[in-house]
Protein backbone atom coordinates (compact mmCIF):
# COMPACT_ATOMS: atom_id res chain seq x y z
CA UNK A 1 0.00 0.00 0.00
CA UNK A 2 0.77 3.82 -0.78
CA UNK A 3 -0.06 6.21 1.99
CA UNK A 4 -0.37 10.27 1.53
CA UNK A 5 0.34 12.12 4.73
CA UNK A 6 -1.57 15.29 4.61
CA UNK A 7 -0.09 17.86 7.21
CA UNK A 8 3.09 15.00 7.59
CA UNK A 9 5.12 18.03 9.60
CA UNK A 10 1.84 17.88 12.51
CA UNK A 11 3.26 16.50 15.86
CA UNK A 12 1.01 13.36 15.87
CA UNK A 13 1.38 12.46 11.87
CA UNK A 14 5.20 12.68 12.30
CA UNK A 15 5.65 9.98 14.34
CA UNK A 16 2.87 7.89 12.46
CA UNK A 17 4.45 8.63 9.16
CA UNK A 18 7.67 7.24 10.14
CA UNK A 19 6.11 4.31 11.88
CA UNK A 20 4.28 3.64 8.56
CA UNK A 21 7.61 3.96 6.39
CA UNK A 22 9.17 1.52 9.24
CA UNK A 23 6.30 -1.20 8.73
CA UNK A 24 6.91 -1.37 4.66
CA UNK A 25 4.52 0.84 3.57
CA UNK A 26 5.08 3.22 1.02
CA UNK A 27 4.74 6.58 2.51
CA UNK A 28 4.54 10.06 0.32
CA UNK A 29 3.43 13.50 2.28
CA UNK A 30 2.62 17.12 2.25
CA UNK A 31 2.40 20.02 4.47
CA UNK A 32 1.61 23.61 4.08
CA UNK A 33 4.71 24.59 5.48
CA UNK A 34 6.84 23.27 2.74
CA UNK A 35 4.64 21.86 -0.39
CA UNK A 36 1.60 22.38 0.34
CA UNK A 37 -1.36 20.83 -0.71
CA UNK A 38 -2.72 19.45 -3.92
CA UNK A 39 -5.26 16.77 -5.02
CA UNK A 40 -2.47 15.48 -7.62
CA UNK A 41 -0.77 14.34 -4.25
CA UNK A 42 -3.21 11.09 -4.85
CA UNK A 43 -1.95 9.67 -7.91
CA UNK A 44 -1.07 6.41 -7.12
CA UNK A 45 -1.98 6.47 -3.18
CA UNK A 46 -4.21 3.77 -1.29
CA UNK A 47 -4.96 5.86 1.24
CA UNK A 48 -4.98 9.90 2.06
CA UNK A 49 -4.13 10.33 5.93
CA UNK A 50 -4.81 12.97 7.89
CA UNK A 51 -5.03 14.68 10.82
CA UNK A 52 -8.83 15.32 12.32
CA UNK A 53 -8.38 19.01 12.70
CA UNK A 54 -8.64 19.20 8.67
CA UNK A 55 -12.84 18.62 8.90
CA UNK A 56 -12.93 21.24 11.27
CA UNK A 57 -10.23 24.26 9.20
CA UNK A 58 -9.99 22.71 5.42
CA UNK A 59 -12.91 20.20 4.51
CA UNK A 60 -13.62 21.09 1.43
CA UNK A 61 -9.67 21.18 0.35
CA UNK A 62 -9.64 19.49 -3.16
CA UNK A 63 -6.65 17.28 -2.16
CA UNK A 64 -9.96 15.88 0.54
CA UNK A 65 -13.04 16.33 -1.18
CA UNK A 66 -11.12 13.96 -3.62
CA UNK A 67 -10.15 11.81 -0.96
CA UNK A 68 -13.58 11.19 -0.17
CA UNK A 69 -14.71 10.32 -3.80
CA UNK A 70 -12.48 7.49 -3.72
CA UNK A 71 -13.51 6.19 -0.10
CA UNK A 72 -9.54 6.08 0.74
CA UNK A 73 -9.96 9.47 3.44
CA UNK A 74 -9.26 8.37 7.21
CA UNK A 75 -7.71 9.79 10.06
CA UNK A 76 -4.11 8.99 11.45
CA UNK A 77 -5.87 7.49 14.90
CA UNK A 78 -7.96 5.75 12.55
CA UNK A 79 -4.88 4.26 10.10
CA UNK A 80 -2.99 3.70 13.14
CA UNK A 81 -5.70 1.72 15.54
CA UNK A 82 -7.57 -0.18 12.66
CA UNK A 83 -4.20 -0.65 10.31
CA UNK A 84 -0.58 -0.39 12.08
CA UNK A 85 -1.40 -1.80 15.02
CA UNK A 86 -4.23 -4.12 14.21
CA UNK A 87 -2.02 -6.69 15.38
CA UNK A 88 -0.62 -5.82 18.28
CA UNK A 89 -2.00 -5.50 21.82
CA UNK A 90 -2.75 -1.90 22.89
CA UNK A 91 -1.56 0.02 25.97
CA UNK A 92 -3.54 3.49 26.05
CA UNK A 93 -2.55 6.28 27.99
CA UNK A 94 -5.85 8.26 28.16
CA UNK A 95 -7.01 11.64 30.45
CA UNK A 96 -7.21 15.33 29.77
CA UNK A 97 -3.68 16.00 31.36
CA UNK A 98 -0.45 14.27 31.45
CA UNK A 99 -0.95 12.05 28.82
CA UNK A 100 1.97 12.78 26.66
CA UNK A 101 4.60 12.36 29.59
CA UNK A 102 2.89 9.37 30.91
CA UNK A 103 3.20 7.92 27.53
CA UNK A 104 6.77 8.50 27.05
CA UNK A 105 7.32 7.19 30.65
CA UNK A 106 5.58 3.83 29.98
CA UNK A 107 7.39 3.41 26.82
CA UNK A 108 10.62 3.90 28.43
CA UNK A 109 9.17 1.14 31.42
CA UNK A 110 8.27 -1.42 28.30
CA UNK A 111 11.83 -0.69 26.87
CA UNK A 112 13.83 -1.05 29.28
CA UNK A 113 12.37 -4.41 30.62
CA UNK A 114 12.94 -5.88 27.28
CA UNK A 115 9.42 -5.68 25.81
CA UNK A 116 10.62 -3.87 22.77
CA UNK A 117 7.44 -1.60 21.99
CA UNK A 118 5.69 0.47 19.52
CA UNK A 119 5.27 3.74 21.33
CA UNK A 120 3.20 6.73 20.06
CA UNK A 121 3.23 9.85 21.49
CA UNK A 122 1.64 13.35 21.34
CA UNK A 123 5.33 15.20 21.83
CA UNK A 124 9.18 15.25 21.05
CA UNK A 125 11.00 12.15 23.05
CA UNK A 126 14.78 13.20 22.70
CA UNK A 127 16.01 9.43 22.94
CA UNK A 128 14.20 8.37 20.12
CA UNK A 129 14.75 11.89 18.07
CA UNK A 130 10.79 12.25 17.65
CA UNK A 131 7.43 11.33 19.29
CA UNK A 132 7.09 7.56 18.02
CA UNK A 133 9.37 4.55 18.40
CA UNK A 134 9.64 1.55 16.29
CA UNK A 135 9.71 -2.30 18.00
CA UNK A 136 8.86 -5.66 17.16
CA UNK A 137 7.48 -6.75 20.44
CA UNK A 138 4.13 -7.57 21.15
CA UNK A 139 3.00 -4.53 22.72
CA UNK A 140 2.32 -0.89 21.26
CA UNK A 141 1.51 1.94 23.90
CA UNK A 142 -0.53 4.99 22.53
CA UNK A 143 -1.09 8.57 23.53
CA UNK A 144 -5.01 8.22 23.28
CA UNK A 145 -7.16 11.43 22.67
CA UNK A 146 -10.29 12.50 23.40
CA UNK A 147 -10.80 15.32 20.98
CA UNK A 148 -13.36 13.89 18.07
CA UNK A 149 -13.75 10.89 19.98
CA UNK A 150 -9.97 9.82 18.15
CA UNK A 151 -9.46 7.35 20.74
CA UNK A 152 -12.49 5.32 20.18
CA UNK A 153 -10.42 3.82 16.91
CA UNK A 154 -8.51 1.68 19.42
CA UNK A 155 -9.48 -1.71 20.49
CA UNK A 156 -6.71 -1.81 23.88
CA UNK A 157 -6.21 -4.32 26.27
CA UNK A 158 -4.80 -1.92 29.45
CA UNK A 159 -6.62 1.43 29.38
CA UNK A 160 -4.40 4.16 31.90
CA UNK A 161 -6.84 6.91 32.40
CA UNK A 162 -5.12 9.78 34.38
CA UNK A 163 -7.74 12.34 34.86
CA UNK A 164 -10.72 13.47 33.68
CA UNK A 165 -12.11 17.35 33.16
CA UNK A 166 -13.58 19.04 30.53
CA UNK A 167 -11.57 20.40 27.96
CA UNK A 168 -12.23 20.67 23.99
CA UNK A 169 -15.23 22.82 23.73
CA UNK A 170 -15.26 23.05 20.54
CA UNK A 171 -16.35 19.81 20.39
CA UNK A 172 -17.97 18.76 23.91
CA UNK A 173 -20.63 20.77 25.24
CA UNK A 174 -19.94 20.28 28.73
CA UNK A 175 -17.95 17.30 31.02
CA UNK A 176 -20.86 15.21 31.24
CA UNK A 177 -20.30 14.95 27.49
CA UNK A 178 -16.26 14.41 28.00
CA UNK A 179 -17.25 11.73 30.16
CA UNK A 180 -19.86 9.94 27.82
CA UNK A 181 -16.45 9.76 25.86
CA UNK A 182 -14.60 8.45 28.05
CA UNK A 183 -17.53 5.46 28.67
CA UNK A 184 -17.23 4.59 25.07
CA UNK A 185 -13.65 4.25 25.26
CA UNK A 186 -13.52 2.42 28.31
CA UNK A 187 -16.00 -0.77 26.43
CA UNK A 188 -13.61 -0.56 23.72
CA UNK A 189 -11.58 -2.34 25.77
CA UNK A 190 -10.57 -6.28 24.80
CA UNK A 191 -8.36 -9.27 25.95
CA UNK A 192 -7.37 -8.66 29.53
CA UNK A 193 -8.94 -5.40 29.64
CA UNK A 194 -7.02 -3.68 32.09
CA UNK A 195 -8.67 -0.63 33.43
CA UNK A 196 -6.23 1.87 35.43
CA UNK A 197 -7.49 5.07 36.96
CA UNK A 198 -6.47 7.82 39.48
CA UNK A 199 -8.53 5.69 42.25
CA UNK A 200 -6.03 2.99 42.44
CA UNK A 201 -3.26 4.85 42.63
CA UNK A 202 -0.59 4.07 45.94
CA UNK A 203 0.67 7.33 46.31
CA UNK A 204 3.88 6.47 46.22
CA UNK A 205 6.43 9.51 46.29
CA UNK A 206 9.30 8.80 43.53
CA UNK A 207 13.03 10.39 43.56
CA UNK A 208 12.21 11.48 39.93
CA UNK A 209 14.20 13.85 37.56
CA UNK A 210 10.78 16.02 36.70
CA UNK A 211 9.41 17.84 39.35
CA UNK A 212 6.01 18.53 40.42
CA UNK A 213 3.30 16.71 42.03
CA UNK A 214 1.61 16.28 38.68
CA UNK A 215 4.10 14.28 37.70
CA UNK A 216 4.28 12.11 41.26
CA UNK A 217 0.83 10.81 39.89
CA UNK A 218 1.55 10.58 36.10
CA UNK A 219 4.44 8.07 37.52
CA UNK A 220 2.03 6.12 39.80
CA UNK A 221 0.07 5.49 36.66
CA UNK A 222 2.94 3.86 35.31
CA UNK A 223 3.97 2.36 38.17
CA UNK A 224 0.56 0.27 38.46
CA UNK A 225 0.56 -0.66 35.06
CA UNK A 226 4.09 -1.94 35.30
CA UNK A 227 2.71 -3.83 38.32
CA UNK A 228 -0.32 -5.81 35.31
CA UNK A 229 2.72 -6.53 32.88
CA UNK A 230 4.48 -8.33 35.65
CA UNK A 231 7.64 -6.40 36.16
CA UNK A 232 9.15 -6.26 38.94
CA UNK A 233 8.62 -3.88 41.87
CA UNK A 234 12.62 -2.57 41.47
CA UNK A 235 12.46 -2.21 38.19
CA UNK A 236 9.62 0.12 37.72
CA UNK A 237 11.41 2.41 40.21
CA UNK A 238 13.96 2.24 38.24
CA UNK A 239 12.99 2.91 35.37
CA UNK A 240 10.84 5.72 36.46
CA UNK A 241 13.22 7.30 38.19
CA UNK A 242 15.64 7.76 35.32
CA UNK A 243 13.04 9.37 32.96
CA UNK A 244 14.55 12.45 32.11
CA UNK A 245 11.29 14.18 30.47
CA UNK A 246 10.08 15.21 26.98
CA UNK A 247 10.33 18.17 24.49
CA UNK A 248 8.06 21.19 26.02
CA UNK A 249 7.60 20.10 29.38
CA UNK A 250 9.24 22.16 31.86
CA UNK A 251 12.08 22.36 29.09
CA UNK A 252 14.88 24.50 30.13
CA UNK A 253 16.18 26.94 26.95
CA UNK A 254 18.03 29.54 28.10
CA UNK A 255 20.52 30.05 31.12
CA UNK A 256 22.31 33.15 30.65
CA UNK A 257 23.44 35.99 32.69
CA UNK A 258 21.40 34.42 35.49
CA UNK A 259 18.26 34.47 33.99
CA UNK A 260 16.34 31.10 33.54
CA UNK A 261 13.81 30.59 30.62
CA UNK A 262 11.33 27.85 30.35
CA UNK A 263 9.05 26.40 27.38
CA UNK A 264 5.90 24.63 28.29
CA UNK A 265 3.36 22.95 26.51
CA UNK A 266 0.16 23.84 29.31
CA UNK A 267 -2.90 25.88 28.20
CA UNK A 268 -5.44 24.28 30.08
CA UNK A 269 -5.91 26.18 33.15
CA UNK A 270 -5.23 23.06 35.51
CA UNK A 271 -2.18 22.48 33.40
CA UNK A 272 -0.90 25.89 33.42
CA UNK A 273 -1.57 25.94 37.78
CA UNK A 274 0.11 22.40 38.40
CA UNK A 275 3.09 23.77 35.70
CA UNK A 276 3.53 26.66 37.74
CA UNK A 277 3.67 24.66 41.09
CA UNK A 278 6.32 22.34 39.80
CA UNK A 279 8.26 25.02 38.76
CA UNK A 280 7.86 27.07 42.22
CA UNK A 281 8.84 23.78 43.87
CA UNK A 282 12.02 23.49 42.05
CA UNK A 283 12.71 27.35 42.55
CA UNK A 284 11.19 28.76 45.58
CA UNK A 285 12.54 32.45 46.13
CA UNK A 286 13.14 32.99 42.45
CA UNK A 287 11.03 35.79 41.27
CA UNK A 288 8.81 33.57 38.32
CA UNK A 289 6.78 35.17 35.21
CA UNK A 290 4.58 33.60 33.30
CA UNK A 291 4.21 34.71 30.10
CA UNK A 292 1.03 33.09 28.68
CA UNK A 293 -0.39 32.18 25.13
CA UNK A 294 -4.52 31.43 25.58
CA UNK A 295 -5.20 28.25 23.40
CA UNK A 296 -8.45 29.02 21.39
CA UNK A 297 -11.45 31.75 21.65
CA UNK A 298 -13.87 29.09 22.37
CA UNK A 299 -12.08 27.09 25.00
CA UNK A 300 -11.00 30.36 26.94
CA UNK A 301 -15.01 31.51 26.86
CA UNK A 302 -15.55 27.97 28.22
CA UNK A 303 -12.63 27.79 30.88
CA UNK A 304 -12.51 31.22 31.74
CA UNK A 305 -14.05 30.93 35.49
CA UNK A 306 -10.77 28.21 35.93
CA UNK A 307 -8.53 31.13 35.47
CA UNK A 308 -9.35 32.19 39.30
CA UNK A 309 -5.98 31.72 41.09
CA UNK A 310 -4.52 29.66 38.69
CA UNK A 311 -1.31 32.35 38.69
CA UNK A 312 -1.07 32.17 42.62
CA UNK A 313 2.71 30.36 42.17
CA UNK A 314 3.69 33.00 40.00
CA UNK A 315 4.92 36.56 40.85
CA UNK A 316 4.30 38.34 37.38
CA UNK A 317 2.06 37.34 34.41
CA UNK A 318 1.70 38.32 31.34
CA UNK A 319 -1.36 36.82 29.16
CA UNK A 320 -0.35 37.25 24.81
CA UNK A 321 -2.48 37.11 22.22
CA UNK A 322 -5.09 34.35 22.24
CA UNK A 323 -3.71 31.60 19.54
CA UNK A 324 -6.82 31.09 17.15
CA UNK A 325 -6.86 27.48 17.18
CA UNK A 326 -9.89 25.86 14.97
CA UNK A 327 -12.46 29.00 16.38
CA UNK A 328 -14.65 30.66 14.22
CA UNK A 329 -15.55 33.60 16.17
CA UNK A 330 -14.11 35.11 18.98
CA UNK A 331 -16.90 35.20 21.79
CA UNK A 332 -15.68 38.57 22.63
CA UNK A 333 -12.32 36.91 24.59
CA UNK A 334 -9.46 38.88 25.46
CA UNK A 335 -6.12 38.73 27.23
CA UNK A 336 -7.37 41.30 29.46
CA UNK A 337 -10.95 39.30 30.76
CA UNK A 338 -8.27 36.23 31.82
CA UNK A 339 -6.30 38.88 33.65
CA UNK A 340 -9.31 40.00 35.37
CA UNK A 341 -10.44 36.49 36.21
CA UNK A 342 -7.35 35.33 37.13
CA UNK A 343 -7.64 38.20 40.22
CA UNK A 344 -3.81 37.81 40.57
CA UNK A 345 -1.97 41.07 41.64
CA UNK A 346 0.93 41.84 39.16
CA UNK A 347 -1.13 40.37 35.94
CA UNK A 348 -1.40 42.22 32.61
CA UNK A 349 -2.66 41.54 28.75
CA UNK A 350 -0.42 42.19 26.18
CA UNK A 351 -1.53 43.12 22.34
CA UNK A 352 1.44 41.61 20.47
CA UNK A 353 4.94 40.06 20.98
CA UNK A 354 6.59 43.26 20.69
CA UNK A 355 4.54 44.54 23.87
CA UNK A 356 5.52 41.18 25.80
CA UNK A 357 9.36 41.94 25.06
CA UNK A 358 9.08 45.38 26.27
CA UNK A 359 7.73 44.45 29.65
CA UNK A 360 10.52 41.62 30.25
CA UNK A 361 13.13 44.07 29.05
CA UNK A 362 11.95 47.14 31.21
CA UNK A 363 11.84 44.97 34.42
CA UNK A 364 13.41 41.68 34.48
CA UNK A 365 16.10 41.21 37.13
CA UNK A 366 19.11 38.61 37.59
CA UNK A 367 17.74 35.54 39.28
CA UNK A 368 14.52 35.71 37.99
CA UNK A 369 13.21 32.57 35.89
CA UNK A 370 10.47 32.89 32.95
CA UNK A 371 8.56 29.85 31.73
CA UNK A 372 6.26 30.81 28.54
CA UNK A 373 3.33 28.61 28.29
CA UNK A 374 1.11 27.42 25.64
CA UNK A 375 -0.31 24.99 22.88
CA UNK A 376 0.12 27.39 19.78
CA UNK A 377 3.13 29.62 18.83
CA UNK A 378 4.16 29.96 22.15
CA UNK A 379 7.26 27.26 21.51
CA UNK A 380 8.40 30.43 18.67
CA UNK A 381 7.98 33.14 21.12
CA UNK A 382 10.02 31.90 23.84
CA UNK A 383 12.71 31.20 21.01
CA UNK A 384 12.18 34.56 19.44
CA UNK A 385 11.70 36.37 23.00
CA UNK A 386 14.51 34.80 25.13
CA UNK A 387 16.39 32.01 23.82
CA UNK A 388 19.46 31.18 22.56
């Protein structure tokens, strides 16, 4: 078979791309970053890949509508449940936080007890130089996500479910509808079917190289399911306790002239509070900003009572433009109502990146440490703002 990748540079379609070139399929792709997008693309291709967010920003892209007119059009959760991994007995990492470094953690628990897996996940893993991993084990463990119902195309046999709060309002109405979800994807379950939640966690404290309580949990989720494979007690600790952490979590990029600079991936407001914990934890009399980049006019309308002393481990804030996401209006959102939510002391909005720079400039101090949060550009401001 001949696969087209459209959007092959998107985090998730990356690492199933490679995967897919790694399992003998021929793989071809495009991205609107370098070639863009055609329905010529097809010529020759069993299927066109791509990521869900397409139906909701491009549905009616040529290089699709074709796509659809053949019946070869499916998702990359879809291609990699129902056709990668058909054969191979599924580990999901599921919840509304944590999943990506719970993911990578398991993976690295699977590896290095000799189960040689297939590992999927939603961020950059520096040991394996991007977010999947190839093995010819039995096992595959997946970053499973709830957005569109994309983790309903797996049929696993241990379910991990971290958490569970609403999130994605552009497509769930509310959490009772997040939780609906999560129903369905709990009787997808097959085989053993495993079923691992917050509830049965030990609360077991770990001498782990990530800080933050957040991630004390994340690694008693791995912990238990190390605990259903069999492994050994020692060697879970182990194992957990020389993760060193993925791409955009807590990632240090800067260190100069005594100034600290952090890149996050949070934008939930739970993410963004237990981020900032973590961080005041690991540093607690530096002077911390947050510099902040809102994911999405429609989940900041939804989540914007959550903003209420989410900032409380942080001394200054600064809230940036709100990153567009897949909104089609802007229910009247603005960095200055999550300022005023918020109803920290030393918060402001700020109109443009320009704006941001000014403030840090006019009255950052040695010692201080700056992580910049967020799901969008944020990654390119902290690089363009303070890094090397």
């Amino acid at each position: 078979m001949r696969i087209h990748f459209m959007g092959i540079e998107g985090s998730g379609m990356k690492g199933v791309a490679t995967l897919t070139e790694k399992m003998g399929y021929g793989v071809a792709g495009c991205d609107l970053a370098t070639s863009g997008h055609d329905e010529k693309h097809l010529e020759g291709m069993d299927l066109l890949v791509v990521s869900p967010s397409v139906f909701y920003q491009n549905a009616n892209h040529p290089e699709v509508l074709e796509a659809k007119k053949r019946k070869i059009l499916v998702t990359w959760q879809e291609f990699l449940g129902k056709t990668l991994l058909k054969d191979k007995k599924i580990i999901c990492i599921a919840g509304t936080h944590g999943k990506s470094t719970t993911t990578a953690m398991a993976g690295k628990l699977l590896i290095d007890n000799g189960f040689d897996p297939i590992v999927v996940v939603g961020a950059y893993v520096p040991e394996w130089k991007g977010n999947s991993r190839f093995g010819n084990g039995e096992y595959a463990v997946v970053e499973a996500d709830e957005f569109n119902d994309n983790f309903l195309n797996y049929e696993p046999e241990i379910a991990v479910i971290n958490n569970i709060e609403f999130d994605h309002p552009d497509y769930f109405k509310n959490e009772g509808e997040v939780r609906k979800s999560f129903e369905k994807f709990i009787g997808k379950l097959k085989g053993k079917k495993i079923l691992i939640t917050e509830k049965d966690s030990l609360n077991k404290k770990f001498k782990l190289k990530i800080p933050g309580v957040h991630n004390q949990k994340n690694a008693n989720m791995v912990f238990l399911l190390g605990r259903a494979l069999g492994i050994d007690d020692a060697k879970i600790i182990t194992s957990l306790e020389g993760f060193t952490g993925i791409e955009r979590r807590m990632e240090l990029i800067s260190n100069k002239e005594g100034i600290e600079i952090y890149d996050d991936y949070a934008h939930h407001p739970t993410a963004i509070a237990a981020t900032l914990a973590a961080l005041r934890e690991s540093h607690p009399k530096a002077r911390i900003w947050a510099v902040v980049e809102p994911h999405g006019f429609a989940r900041t309308n939804a989540l914007l009572p959550n903003y209420n002393g989410v900032f409380k481990d942080a001394d200054k804030v600064i809230i940036g433009p709100i990153f567009k996401a897949r909104d089609s209006e802007t229910f009247g959102m603005t960095p200055e109502k999550i300022a005023e939510a918020s109803e920290h002391t030393d918060i402001r909005g700020a109109e443009s990146l320009e704006r941001i720079k000014k403030i840090v400039s006019e009255e950052i101090k040695r010692g201080d440490v700056i992580i910049v949060m967020g799901a969008g550009e944020s990654n390119i401001w902290a690089q363009k703002l303070f890094g090397n």
